[in-house]
PDB file of N, CA and C in Angstrom:
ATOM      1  N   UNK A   1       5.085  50.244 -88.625  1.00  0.00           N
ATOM      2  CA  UNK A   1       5.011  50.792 -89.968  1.00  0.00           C
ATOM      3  C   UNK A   1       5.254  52.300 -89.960  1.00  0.00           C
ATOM      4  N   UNK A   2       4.870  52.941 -88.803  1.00  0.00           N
ATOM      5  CA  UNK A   2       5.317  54.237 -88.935  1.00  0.00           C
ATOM      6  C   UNK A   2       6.345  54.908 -88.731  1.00  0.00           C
ATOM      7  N   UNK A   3       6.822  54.255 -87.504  1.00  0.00           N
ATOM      8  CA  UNK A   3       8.166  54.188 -87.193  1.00  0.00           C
ATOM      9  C   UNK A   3       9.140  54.248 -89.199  1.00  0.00           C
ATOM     10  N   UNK A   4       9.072  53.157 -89.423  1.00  0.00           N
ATOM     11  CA  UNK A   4       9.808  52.685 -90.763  1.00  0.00           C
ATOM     12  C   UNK A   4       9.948  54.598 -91.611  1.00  0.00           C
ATOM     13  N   UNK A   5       8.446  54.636 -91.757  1.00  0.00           N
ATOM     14  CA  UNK A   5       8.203  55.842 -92.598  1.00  0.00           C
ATOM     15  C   UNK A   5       8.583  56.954 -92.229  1.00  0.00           C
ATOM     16  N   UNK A   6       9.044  57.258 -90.658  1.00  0.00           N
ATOM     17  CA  UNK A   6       9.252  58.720 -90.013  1.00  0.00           C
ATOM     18  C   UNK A   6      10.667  58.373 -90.339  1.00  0.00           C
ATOM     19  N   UNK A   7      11.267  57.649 -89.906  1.00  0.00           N
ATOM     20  CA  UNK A   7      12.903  57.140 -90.109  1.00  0.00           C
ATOM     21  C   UNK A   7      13.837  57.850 -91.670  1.00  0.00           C
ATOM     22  N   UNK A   8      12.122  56.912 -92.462  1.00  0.00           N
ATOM     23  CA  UNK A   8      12.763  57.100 -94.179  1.00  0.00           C
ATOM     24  C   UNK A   8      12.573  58.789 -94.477  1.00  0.00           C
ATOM     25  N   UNK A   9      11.486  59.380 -93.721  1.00  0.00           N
ATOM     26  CA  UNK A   9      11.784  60.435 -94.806  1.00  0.00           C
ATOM     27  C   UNK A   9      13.174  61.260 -94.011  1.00  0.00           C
ATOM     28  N   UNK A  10      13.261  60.954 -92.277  1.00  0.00           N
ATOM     29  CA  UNK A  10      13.976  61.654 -91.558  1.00  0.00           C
ATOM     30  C   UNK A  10      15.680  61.937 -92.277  1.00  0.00           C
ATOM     31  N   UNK A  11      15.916  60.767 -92.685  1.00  0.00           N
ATOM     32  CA  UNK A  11      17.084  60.076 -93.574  1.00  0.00           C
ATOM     33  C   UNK A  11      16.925  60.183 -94.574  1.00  0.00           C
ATOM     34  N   UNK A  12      16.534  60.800 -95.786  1.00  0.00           N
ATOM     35  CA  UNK A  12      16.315  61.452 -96.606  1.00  0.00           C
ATOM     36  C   UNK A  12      16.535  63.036 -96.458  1.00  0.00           C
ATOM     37  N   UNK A  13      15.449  63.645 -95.577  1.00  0.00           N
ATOM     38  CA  UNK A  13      15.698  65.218 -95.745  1.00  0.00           C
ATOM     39  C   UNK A  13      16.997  65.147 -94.755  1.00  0.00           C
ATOM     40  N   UNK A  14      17.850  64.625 -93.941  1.00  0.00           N
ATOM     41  CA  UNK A  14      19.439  64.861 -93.683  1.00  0.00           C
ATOM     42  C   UNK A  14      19.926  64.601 -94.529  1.00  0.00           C
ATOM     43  N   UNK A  15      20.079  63.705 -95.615  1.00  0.00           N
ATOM     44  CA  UNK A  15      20.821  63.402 -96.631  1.00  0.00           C
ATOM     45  C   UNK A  15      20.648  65.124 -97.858  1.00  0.00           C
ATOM     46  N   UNK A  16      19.348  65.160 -97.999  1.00  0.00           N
ATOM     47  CA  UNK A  16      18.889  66.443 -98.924  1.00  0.00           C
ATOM     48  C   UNK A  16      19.529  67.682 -98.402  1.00  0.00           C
ATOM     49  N   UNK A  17      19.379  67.918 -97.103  1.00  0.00           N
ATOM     50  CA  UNK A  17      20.334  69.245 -96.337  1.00  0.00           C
ATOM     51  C   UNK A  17      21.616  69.122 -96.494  1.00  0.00           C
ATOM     52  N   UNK A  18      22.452  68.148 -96.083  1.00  0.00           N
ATOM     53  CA  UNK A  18      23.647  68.192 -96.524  1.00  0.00           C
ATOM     54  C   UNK A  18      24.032  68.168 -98.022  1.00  0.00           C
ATOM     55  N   UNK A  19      23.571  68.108 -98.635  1.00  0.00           N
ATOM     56  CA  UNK A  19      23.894  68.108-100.733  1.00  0.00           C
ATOM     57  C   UNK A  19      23.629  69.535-100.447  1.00  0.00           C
ATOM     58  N   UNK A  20      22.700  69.875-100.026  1.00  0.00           N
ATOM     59  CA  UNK A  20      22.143  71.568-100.139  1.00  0.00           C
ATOM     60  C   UNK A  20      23.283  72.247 -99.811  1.00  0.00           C
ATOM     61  N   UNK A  21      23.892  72.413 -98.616  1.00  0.00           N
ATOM     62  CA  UNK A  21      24.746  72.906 -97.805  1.00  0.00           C
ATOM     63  C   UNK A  21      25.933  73.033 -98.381  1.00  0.00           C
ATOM     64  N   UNK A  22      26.427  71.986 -98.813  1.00  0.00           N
ATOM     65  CA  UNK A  22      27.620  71.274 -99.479  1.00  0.00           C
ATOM     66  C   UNK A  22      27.855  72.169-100.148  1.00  0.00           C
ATOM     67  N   UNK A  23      26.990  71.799-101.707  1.00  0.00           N
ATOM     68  CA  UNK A  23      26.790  72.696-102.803  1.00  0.00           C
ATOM     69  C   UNK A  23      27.097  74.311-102.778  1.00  0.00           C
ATOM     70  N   UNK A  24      25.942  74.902-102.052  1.00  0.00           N
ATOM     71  CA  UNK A  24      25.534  76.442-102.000  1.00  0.00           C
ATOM     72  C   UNK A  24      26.793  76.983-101.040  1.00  0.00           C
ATOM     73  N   UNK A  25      27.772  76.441-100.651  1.00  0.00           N
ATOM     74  CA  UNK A  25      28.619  76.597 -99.677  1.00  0.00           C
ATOM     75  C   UNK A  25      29.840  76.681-100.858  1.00  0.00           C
ATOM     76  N   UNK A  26      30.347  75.736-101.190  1.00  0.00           N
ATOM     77  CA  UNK A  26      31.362  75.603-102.787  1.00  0.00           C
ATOM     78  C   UNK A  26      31.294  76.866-103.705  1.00  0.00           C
ATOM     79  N   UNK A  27      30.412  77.196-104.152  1.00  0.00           N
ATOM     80  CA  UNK A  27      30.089  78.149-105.498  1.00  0.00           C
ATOM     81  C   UNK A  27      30.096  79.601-104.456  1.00  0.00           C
ATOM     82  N   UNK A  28      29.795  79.571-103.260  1.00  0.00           N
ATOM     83  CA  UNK A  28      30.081  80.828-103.106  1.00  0.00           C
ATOM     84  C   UNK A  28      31.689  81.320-102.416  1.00  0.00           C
ATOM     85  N   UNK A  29      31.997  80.461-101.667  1.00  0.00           N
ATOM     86  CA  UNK A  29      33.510  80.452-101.544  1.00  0.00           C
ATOM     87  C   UNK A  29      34.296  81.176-102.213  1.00  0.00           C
ATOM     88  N   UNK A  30      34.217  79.432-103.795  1.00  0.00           N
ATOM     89  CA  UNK A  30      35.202  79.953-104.795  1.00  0.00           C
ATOM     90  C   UNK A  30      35.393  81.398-105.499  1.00  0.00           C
ATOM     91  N   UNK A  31      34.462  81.726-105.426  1.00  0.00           N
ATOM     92  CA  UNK A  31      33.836  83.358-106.368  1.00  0.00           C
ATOM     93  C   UNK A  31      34.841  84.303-105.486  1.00  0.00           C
ATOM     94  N   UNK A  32      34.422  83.894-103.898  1.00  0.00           N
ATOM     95  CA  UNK A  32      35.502  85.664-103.144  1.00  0.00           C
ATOM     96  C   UNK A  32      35.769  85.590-102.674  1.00  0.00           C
ATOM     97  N   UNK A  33      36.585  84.194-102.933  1.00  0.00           N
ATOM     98  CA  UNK A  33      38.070  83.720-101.517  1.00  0.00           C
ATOM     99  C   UNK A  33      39.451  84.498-102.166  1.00  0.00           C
ATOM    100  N   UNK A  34      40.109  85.486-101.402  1.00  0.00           N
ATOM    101  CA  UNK A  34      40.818  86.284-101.730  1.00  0.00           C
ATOM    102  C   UNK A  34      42.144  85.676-101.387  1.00  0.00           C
ATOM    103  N   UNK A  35      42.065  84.294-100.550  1.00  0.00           N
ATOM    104  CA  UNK A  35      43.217  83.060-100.705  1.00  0.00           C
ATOM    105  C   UNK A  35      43.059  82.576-101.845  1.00  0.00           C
ATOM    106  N   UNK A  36      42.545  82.612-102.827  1.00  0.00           N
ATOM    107  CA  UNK A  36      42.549  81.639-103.621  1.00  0.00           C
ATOM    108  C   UNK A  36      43.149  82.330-105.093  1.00  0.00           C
ATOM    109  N   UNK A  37      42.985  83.570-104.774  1.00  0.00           N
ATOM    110  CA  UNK A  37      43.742  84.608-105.825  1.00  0.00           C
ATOM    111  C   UNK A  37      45.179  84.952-105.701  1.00  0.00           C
ATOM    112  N   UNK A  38      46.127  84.651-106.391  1.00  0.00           N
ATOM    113  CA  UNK A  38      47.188  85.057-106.710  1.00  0.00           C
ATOM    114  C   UNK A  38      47.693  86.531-106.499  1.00  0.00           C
ATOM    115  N   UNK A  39      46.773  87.331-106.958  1.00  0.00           N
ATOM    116  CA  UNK A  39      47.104  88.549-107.866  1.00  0.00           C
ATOM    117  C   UNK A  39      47.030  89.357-106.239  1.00  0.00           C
ATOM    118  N   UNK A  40      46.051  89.209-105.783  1.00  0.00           N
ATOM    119  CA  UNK A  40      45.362  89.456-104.323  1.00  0.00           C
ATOM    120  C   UNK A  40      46.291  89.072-103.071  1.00  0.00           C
ATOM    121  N   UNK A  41      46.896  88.246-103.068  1.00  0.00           N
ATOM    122  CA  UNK A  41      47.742  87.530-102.426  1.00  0.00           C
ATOM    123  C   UNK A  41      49.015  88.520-102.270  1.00  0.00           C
ATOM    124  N   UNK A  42      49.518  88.684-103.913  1.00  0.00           N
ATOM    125  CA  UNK A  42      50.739  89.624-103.799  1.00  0.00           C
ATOM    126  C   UNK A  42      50.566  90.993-103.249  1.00  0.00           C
ATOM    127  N   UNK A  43      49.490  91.644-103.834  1.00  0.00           N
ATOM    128  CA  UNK A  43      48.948  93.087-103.296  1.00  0.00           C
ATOM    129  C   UNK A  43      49.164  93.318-102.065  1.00  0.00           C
ATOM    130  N   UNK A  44      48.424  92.516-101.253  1.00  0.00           N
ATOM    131  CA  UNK A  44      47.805  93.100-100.094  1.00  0.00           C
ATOM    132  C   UNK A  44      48.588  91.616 -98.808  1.00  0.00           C
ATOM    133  N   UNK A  45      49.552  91.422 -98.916  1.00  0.00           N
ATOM    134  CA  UNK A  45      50.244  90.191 -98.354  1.00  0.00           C
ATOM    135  C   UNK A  45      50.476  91.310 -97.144  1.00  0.00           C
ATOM    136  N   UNK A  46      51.008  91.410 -95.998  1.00  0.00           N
ATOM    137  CA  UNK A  46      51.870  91.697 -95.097  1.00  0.00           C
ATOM    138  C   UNK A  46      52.415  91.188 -94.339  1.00  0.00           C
ATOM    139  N   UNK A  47      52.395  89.235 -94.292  1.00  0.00           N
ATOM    140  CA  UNK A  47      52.879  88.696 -93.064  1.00  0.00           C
ATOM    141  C   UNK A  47      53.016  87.084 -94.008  1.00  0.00           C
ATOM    142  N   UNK A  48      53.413  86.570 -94.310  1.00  0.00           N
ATOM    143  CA  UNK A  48      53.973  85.043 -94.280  1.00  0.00           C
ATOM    144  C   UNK A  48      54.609  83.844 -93.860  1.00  0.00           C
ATOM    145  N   UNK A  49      54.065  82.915 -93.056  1.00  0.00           N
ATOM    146  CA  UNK A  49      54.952  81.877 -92.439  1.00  0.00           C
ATOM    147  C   UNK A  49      54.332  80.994 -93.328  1.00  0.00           C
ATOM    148  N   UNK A  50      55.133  79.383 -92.526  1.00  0.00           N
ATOM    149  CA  UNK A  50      54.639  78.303 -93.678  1.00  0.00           C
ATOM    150  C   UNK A  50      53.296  78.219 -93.393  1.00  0.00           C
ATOM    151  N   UNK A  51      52.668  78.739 -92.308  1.00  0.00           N
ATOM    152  CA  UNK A  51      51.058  78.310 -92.022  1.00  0.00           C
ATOM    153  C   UNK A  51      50.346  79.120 -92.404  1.00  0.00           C
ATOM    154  N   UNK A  52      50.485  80.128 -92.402  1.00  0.00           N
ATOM    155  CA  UNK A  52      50.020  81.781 -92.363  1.00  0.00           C
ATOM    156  C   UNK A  52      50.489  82.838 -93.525  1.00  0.00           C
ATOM    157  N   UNK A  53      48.886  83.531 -93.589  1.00  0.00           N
ATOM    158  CA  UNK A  53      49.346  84.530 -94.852  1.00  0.00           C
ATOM    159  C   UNK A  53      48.105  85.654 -94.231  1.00  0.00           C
ATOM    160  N   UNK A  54      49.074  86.733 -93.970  1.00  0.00           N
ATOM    161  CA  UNK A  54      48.043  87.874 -93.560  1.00  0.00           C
ATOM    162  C   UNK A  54      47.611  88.804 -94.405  1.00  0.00           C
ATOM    163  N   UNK A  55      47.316  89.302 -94.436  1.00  0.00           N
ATOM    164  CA  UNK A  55      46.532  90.265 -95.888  1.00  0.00           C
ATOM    165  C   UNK A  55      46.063  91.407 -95.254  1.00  0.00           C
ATOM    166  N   UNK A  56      46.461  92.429 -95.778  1.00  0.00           N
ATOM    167  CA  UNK A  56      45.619  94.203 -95.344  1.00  0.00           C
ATOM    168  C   UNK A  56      44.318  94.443 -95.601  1.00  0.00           C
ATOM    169  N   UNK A  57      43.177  93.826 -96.253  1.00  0.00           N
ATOM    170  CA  UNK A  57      42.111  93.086 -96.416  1.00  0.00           C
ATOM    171  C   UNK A  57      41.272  92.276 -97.217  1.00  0.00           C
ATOM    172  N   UNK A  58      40.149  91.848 -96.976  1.00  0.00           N
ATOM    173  CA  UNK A  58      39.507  91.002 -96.927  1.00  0.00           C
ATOM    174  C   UNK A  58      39.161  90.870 -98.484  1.00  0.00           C
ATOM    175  N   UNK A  59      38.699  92.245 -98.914  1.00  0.00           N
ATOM    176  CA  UNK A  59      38.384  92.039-100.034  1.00  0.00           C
ATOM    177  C   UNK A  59      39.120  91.584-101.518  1.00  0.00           C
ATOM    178  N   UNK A  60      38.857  91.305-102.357  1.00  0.00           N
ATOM    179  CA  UNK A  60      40.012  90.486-103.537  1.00  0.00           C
ATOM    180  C   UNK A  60      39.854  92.048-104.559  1.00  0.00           C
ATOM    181  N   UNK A  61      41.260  91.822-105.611  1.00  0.00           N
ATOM    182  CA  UNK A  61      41.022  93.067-106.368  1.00  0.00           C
ATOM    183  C   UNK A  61      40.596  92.526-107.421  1.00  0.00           C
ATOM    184  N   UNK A  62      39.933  93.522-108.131  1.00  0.00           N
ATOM    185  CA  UNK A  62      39.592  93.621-109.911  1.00  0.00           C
ATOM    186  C   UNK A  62      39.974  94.321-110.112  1.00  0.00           C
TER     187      UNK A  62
END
């Protein structure tokens, strides 16, 4: 019986960490991925192949 119960909650809080992770990982990405900006992309580009896009830095513009 205990076995059963250490299992269930064990498999539960892995299931709960990964939604956590998932989530809080997504929303901060999207906000100041400076790949994901256009405008940022053209600015500060210095290198392009089909795999690769180098950028003078990191940060995105406003």
């Amino acid at each position: 019986m205990k076995k059963i119960v250490i299992i269930s909650i064990t498999v539960f809080l892995t299931i709960f960490i990964v939604f956590v992770i998932k989530f809080s990982n997504n929303t901060k990405s999207s906000n100041n991925c400076p790949f994901c900006d256009r405008k940022v992309i053209n600015f500060q580009k210095f290198f392009e192949d089909s795999n690769v896009i180098g950028l003078c830095s990191y940060r995105p513009l406003y």
